[in-house]
C-alpha atoms as a PDB file:
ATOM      1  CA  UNK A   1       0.000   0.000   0.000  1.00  0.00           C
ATOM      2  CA  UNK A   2       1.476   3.199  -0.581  1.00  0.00           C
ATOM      3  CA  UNK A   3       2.419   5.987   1.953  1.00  0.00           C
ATOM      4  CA  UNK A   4       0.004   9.056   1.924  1.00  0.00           C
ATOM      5  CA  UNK A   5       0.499  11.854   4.084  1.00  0.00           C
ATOM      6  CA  UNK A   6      -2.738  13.994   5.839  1.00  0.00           C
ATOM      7  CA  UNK A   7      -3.308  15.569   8.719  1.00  0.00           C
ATOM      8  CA  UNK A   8      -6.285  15.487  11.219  1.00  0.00           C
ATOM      9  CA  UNK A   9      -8.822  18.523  11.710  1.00  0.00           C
ATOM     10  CA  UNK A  10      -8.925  18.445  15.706  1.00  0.00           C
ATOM     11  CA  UNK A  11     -12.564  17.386  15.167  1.00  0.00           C
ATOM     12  CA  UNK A  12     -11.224  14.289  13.383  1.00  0.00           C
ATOM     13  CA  UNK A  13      -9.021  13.321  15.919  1.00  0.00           C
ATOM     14  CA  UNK A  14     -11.801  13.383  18.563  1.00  0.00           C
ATOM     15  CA  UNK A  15     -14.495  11.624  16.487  1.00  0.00           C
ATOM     16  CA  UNK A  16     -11.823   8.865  15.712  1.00  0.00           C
ATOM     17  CA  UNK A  17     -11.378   8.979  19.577  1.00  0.00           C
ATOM     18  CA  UNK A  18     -14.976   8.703  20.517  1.00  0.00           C
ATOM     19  CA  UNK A  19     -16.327   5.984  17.966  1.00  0.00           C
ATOM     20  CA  UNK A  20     -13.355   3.903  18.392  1.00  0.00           C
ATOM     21  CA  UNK A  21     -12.732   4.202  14.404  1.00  0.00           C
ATOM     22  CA  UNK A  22      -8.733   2.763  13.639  1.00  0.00           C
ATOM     23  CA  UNK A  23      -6.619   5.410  11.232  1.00  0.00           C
ATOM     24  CA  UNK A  24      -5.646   2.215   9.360  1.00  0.00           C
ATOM     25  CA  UNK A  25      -9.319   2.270   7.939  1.00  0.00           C
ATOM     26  CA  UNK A  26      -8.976   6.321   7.241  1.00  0.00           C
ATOM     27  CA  UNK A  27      -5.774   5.653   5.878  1.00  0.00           C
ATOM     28  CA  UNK A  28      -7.281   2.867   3.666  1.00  0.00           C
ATOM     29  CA  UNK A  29      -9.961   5.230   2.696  1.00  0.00           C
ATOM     30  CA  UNK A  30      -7.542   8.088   1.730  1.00  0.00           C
ATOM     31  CA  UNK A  31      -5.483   5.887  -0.189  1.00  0.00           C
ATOM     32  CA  UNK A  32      -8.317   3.694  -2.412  1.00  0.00           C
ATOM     33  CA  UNK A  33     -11.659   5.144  -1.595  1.00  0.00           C
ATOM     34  CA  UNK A  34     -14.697   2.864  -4.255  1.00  0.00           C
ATOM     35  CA  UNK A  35     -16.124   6.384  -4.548  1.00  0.00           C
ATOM     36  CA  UNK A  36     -14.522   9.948  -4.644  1.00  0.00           C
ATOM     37  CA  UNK A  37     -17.540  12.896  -4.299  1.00  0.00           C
ATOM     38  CA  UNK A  38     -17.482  16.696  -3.848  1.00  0.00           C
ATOM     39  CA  UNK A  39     -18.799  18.232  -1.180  1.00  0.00           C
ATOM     40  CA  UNK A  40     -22.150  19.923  -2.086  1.00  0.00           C
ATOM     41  CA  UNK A  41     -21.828  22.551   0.150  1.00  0.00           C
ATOM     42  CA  UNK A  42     -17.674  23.362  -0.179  1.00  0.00           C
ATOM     43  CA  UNK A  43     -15.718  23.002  -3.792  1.00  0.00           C
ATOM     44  CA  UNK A  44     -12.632  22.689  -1.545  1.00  0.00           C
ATOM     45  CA  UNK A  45     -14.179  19.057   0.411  1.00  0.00           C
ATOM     46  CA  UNK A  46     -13.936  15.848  -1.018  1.00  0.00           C
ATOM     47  CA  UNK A  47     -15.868  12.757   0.229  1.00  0.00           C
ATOM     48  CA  UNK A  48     -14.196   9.727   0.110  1.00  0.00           C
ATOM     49  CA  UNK A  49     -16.253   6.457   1.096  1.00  0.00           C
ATOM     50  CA  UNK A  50     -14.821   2.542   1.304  1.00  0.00           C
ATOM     51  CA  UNK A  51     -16.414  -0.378   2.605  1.00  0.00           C
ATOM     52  CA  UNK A  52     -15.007  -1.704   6.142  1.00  0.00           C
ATOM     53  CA  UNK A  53     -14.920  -5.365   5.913  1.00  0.00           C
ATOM     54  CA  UNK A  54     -14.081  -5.582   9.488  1.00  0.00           C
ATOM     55  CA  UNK A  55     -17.272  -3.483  10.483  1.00  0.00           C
ATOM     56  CA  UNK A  56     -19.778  -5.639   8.985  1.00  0.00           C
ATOM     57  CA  UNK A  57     -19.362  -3.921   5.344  1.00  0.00           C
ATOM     58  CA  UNK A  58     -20.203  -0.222   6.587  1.00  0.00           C
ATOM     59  CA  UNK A  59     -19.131   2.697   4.372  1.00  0.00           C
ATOM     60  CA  UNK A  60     -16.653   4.900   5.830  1.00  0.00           C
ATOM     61  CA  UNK A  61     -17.061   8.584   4.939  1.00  0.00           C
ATOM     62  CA  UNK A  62     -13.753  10.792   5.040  1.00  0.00           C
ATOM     63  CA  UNK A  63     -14.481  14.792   4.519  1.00  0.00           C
ATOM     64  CA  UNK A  64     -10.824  15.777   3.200  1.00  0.00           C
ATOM     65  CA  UNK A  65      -9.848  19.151   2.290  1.00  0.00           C
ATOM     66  CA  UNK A  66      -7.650  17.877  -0.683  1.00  0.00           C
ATOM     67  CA  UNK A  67      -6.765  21.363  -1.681  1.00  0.00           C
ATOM     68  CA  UNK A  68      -3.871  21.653   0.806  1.00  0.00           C
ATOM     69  CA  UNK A  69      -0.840  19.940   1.080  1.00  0.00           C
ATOM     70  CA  UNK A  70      -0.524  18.206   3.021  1.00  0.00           C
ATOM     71  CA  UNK A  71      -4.669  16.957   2.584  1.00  0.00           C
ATOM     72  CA  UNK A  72      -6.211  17.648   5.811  1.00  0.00           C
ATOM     73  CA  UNK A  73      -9.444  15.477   7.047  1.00  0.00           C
ATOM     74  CA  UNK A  74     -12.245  16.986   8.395  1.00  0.00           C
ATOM     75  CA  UNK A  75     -14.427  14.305   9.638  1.00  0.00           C
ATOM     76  CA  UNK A  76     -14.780  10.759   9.147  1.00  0.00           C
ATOM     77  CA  UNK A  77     -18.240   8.541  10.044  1.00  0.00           C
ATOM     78  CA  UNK A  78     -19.952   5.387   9.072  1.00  0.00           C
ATOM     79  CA  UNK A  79     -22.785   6.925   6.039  1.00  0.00           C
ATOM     80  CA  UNK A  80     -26.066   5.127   6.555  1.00  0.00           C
ATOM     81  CA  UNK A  81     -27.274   6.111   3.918  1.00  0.00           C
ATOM     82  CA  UNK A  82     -24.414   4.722   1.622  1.00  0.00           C
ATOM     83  CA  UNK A  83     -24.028   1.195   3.051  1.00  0.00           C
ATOM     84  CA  UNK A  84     -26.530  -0.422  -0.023  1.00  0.00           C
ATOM     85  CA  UNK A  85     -24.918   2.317  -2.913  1.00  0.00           C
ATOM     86  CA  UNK A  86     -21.222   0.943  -3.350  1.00  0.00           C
END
């Protein structure tokens, strides 16, 4: 796998924290997201989503400023509503 470097949005760092959510499976998600979407609300956001095997198949959403270098994450959460699209 190759080496990506990002940085955490304080917010980031505590929702990883709080839902118990591994950086290996943000890291995985930076690195080869199934789906890449912009952020309706902010040209500068991407959304990145994967599949967690580990977590019963649940999409991972990454918000990543990809604008700056280097990227910085924003927030990262399991999307509901994405679980049946990839």
């Amino acid at each position: 796998m190759e080496s990506m470097t990002f940085e955490l949005t304080k917010h980031a760092r505590e929702v990883l924290d709080e839902r118990q959510i591994p950086i290996e499976w943000v890291e995985r998600t930076m690195i080869s997201p199934e789906l890449r979407l912009p952020d309706p609300d902010d040209p500068d956001i991407e959304r990145r989503f994967l599949r967690i095997p580990e977590f019963e198949g649940r999409v991972l959403r990454v918000a990543v400023n990809n604008k700056v270098v280097p990227e910085l994450v924003i927030s990262v959460f399991f999307d509901r509503n994405m679980r049946n699209k990839l």
